[in-house]
Protein backbone atom coordinates (compact mmCIF):
# COMPACT_ATOMS: atom_id res chain seq x y z
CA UNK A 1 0.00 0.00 0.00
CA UNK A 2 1.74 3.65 -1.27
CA UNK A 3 1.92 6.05 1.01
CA UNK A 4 -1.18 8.32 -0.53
CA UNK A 5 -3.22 5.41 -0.28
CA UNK A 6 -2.59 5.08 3.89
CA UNK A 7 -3.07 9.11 4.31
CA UNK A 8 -6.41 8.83 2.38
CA UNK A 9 -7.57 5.81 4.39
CA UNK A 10 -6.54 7.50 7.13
CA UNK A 11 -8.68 10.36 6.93
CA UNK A 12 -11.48 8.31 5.48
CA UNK A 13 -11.03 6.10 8.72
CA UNK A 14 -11.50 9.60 11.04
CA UNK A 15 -13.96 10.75 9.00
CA UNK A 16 -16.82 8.22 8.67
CA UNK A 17 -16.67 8.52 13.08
CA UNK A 18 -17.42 11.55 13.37
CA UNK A 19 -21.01 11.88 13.84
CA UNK A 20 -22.14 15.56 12.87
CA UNK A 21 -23.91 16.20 16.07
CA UNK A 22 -20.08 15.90 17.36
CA UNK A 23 -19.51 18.93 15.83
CA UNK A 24 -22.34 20.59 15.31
CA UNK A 25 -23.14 19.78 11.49
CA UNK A 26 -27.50 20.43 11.19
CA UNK A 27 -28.62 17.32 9.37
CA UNK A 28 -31.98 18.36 9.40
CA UNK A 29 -33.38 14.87 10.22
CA UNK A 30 -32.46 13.67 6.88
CA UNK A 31 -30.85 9.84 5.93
CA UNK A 32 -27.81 10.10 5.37
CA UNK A 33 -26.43 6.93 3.69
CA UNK A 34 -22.65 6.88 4.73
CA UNK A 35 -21.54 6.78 8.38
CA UNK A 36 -20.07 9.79 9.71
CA UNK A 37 -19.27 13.37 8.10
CA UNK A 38 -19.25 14.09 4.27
CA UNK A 39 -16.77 15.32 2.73
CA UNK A 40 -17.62 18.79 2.07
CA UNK A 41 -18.95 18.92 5.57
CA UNK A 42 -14.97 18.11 6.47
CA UNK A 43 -13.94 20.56 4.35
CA UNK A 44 -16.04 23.59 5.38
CA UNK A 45 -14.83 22.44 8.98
CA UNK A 46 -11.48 22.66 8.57
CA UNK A 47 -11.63 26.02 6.01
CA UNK A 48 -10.16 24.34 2.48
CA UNK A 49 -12.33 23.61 -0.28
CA UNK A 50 -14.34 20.51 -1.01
CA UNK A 51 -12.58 19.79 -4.15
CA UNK A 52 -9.13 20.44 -2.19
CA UNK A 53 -10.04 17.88 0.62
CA UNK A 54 -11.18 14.96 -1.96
CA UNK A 55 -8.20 14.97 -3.75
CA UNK A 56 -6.43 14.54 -0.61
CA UNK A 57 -8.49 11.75 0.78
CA UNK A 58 -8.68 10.16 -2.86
CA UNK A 59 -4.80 10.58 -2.82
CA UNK A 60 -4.20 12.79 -5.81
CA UNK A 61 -2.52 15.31 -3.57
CA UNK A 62 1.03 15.29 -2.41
CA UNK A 63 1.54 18.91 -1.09
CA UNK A 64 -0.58 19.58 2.03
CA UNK A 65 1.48 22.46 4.63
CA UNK A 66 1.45 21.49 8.29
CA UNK A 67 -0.92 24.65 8.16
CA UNK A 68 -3.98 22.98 6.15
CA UNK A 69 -3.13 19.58 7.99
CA UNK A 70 -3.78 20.97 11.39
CA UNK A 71 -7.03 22.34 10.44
CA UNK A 72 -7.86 18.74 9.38
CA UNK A 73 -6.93 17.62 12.23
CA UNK A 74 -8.65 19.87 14.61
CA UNK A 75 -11.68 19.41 12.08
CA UNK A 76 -11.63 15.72 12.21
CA UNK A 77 -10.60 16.19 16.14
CA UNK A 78 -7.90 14.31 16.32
CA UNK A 79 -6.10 13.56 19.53
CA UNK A 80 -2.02 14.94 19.35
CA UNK A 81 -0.68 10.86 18.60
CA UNK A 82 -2.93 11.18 15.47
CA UNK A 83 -2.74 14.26 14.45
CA UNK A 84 1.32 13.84 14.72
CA UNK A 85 0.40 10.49 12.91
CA UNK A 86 -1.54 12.34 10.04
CA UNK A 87 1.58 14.75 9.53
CA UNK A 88 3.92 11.93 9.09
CA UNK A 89 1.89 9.87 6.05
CA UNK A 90 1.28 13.30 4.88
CA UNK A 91 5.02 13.97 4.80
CA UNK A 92 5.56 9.83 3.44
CA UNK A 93 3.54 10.94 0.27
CA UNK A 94 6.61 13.50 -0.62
CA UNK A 95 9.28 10.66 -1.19
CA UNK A 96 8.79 7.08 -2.92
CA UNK A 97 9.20 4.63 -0.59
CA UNK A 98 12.20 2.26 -1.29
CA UNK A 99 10.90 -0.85 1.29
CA UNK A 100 14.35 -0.75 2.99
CA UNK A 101 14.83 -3.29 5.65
CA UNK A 102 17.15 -1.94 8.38
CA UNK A 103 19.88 -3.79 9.96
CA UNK A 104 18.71 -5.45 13.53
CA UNK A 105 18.19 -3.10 16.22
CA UNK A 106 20.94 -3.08 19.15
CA UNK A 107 20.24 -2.66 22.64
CA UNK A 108 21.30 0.70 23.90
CA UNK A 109 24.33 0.87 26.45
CA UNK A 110 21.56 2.88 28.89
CA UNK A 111 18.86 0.16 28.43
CA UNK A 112 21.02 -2.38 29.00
CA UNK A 113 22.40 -0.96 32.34
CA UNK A 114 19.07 -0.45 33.31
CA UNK A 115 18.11 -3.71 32.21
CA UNK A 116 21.07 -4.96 34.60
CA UNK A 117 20.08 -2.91 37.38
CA UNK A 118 16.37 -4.20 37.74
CA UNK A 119 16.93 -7.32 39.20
CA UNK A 120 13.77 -7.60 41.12
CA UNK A 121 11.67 -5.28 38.47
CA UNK A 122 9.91 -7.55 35.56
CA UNK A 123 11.62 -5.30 32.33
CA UNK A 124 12.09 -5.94 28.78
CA UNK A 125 13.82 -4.48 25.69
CA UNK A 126 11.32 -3.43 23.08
CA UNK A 127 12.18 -2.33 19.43
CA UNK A 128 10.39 -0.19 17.55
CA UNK A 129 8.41 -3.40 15.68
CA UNK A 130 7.68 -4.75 18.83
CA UNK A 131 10.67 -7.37 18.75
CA UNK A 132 12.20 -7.55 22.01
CA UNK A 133 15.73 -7.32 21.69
CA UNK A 134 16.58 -8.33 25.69
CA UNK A 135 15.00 -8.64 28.88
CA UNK A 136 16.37 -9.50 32.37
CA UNK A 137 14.86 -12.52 34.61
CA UNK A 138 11.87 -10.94 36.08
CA UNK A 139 10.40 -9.71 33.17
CA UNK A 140 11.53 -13.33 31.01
CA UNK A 141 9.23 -15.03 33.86
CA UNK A 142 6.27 -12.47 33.69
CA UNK A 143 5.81 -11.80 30.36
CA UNK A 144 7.21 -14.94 28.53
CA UNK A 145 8.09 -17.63 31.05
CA UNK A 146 7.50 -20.55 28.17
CA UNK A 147 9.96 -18.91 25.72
CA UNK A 148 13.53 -20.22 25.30
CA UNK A 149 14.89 -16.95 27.45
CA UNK A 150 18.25 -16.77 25.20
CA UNK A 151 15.84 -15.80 22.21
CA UNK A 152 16.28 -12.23 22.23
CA UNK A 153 20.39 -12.67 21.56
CA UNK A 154 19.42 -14.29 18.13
CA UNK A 155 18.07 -11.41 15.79
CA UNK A 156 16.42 -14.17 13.85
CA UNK A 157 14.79 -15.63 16.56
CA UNK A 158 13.41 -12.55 18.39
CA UNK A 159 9.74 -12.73 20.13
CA UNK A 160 7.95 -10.17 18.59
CA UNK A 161 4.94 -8.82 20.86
CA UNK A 162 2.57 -7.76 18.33
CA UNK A 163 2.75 -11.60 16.80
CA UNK A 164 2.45 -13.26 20.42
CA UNK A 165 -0.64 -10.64 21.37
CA UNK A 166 -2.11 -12.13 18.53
CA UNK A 167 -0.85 -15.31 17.56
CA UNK A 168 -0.22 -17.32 20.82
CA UNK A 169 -2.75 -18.55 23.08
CA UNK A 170 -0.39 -18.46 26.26
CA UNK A 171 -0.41 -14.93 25.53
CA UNK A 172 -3.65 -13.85 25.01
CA UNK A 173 -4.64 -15.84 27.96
CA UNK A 174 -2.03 -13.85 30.41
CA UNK A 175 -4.46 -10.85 29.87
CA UNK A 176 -7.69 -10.61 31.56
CA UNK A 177 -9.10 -8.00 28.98
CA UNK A 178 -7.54 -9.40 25.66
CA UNK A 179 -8.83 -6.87 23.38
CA UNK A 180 -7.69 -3.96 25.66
CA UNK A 181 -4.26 -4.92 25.42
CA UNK A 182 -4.42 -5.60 21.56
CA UNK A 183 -5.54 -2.12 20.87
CA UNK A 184 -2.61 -0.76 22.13
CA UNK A 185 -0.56 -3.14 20.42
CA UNK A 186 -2.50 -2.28 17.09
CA UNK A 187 -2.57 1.60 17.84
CA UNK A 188 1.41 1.56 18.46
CA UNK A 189 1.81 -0.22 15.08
CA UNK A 190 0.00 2.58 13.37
CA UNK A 191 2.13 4.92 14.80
CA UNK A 192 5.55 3.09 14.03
CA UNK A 193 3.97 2.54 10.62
CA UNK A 194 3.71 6.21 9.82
CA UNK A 195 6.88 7.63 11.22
CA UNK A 196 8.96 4.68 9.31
CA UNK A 197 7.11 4.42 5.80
CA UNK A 198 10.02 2.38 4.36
CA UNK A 199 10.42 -0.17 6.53
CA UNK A 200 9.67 -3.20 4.82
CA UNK A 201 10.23 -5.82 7.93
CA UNK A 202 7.54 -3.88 9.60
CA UNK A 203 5.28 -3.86 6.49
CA UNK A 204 5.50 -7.81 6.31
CA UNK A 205 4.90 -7.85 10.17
CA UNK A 206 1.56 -6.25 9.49
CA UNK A 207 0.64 -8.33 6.29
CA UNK A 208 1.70 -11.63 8.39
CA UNK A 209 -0.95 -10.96 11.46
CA UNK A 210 -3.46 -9.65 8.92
CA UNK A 211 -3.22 -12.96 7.14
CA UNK A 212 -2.89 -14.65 10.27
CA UNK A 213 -5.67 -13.06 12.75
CA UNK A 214 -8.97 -11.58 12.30
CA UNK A 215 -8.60 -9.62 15.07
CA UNK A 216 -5.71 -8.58 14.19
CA UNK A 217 -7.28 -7.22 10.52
CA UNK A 218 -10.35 -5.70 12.03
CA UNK A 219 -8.23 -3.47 14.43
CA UNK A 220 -5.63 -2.64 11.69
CA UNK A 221 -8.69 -1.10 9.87
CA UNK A 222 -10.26 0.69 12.05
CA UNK A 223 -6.49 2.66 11.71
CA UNK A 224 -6.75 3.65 15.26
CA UNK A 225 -3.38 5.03 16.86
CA UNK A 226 -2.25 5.17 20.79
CA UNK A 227 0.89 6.24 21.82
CA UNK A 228 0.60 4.14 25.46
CA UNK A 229 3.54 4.97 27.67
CA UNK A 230 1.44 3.95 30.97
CA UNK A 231 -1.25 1.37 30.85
CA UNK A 232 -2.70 -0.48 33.59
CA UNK A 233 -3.34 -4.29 33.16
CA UNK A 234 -4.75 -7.12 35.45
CA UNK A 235 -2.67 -10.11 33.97
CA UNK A 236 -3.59 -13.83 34.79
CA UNK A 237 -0.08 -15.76 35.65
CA UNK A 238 0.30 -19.52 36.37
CA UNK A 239 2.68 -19.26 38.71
CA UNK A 240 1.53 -16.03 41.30
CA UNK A 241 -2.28 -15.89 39.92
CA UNK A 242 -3.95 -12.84 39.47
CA UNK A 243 -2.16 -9.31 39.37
CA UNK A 244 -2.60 -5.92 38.50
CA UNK A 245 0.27 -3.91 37.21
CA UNK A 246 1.26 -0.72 35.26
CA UNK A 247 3.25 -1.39 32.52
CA UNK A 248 5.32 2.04 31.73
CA UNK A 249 7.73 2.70 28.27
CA UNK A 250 11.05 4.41 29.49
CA UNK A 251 11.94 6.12 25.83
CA UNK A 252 15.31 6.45 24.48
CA UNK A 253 14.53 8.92 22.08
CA UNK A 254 13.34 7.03 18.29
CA UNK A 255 15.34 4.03 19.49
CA UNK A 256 14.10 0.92 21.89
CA UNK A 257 12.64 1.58 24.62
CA UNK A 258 12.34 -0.47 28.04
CA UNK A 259 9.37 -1.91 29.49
CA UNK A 260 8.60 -2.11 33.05
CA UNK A 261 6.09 -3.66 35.11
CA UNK A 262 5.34 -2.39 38.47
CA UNK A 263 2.65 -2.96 41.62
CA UNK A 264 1.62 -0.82 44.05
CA UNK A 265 3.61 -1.05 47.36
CA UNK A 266 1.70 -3.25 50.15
CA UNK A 267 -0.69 -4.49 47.41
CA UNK A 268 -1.22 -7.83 46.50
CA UNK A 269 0.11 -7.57 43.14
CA UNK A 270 3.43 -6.29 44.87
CA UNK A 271 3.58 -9.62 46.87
CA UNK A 272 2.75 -11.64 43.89
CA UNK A 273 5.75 -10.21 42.20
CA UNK A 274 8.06 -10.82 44.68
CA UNK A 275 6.45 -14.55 44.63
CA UNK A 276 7.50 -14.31 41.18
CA UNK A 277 11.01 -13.17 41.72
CA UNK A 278 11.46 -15.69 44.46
CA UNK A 279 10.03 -18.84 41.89
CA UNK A 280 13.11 -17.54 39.40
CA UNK A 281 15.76 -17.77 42.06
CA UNK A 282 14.88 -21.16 42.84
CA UNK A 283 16.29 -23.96 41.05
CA UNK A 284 11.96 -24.74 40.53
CA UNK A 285 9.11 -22.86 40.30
CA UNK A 286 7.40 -25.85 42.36
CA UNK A 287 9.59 -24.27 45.55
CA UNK A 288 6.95 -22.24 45.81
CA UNK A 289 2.42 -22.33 46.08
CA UNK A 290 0.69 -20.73 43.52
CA UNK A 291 -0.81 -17.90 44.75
CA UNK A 292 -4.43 -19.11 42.06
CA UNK A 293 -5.03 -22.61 40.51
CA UNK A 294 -2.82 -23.33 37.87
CA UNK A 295 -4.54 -24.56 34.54
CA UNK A 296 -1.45 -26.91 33.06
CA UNK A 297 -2.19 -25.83 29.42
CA UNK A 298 -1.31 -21.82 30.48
CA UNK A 299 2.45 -21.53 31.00
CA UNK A 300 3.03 -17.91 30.96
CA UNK A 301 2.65 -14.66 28.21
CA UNK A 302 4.25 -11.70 26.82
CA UNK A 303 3.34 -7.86 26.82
């Protein structure tokens, strides 16, 4: 898919939900036969003409300013991760995309002393396709305790979090609300997908779980974006049981970031953790009583 194609889907996508009583578009009580606004509607919003805005949308125009895109997106009211989402297709349409695929990502010096640091702390390594490129013990055991936990030092054989949200049942059993978690998944995707236009790994990422998971398809359509630093998550684990933790992005700038999962102190979730930690120090998990019944065909899940 060229990059005017995803812009005008894009805009399509924001368009057809937004109802006119969001914005205060008259219908009159009339049918309308098409979800959302129309075009010229759009277009009256956001001060550009009607014939302007369908040749964006339709993709026959490659030279929208940041000026005429922010009145889009404060027409189409767009939330700052999308409307810094539409700027970057918009600016994707100015080049031809050559599919490049970039060399692995490495694991910055700072993430990996952090990584060293949190020995207690579940933490992973995340690239910017959702690979994970390292993780220490903690976070091995919470998020991906029936993975070969050398993986991540193979390139080849990387877990990739958007395929094992999707694609592997220990996974989408670790979360107690499923589709919450796959949104942001999806949503972060989007994002990635629009700042990095040419990155052909990511592109066959995205055609693999399309292909691979309805779910997966459905959300990708519905072009969505989140930008989820902090997210809160009750997670199902076979070994502590039930917890609830926030799951926070440290950034590195446009490289990996780190993953963390934390628990309130004095809650339970904090003592399941350190269950957790204590199960990994011991030469078997068995050392120690789960803290919930453990079903034997759920072994353990990744972010």
């Amino acid at each position: 898919m060229n990059a005017q194609v995803r812009l005008g889907d894009f805009l399509h996508s924001r368009r057809s939900q937004l109802r006119p009583e969001d914005v205060g578009v008259p219908t009159y009580g009339e049918r309308r036969r098409v979800p959302g606004l129309r075009r010229e509607e759009l277009a009256l919003l956001a001060g550009v003409s009607a014939s302007y805005y369908a040749r964006l949308e339709q993709g026959h125009s490659m030279n929208a300013s940041p000026e005429v895109l922010d009145a889009i997106a404060r027409a189409l009211q767009l939330n700052d991760p999308e409307r810094l989402h539409l700027h970057a297709l918009a600016r994707s349409t100015k080049h031809r995309s050559r599919g490049r695929r970039p060399a692995p990502e490495q694991v910055p010096s700072a993430a990996r002393q952090l990584l060293d640091s949190l020995t207690d702390v579940p933490a992973i390594v995340v690239g910017r396709r959702s690979d994970v490129l390292a993780w220490n013990r903690p976070g091995h055991a919470l998020f991906a305790g029936h993975l070969d936990p050398t993986s991540p030092e193979r390139p080849p054989e990387r877990p990739n979090l958007a395929r094992l949200v999707f694609l592997d049942a220990h996974t989408r059993d670790l979360y107690a609300d499923w589709p919450s978690k796959a949104r942001a998944v999806v949503g972060n995707l989007r994002l990635v997908a629009g700042q990095y236009p040419d990155d052909a790994a990511l592109h066959e990422l995205v055609g693999e779980l399309s292909a691979k998971s309805g779910d997966f398809a459905s959300m990708w359509a519905d072009h969505r974006v989140k930008n989820h630093t902090v997210a809160v998550y009750e997670m199902r684990h076979p070994l502590v049981g039930s917890l609830t933790v926030t799951q926070q992005t440290l950034s590195y700038g446009p490289g990996p970031g780190v993953v963390v999962a934390t628990a309130g102190t004095g809650s339970p979730s904090r003592t399941a953790l350190a269950l957790l930690a204590q199960a990994i120090a011991q030469p078997s998990a068995e050392a120690i009583a789960p803290a919930a019944p453990v079903r034997p065909e759920a072994q353990a899940g990744v972010n």
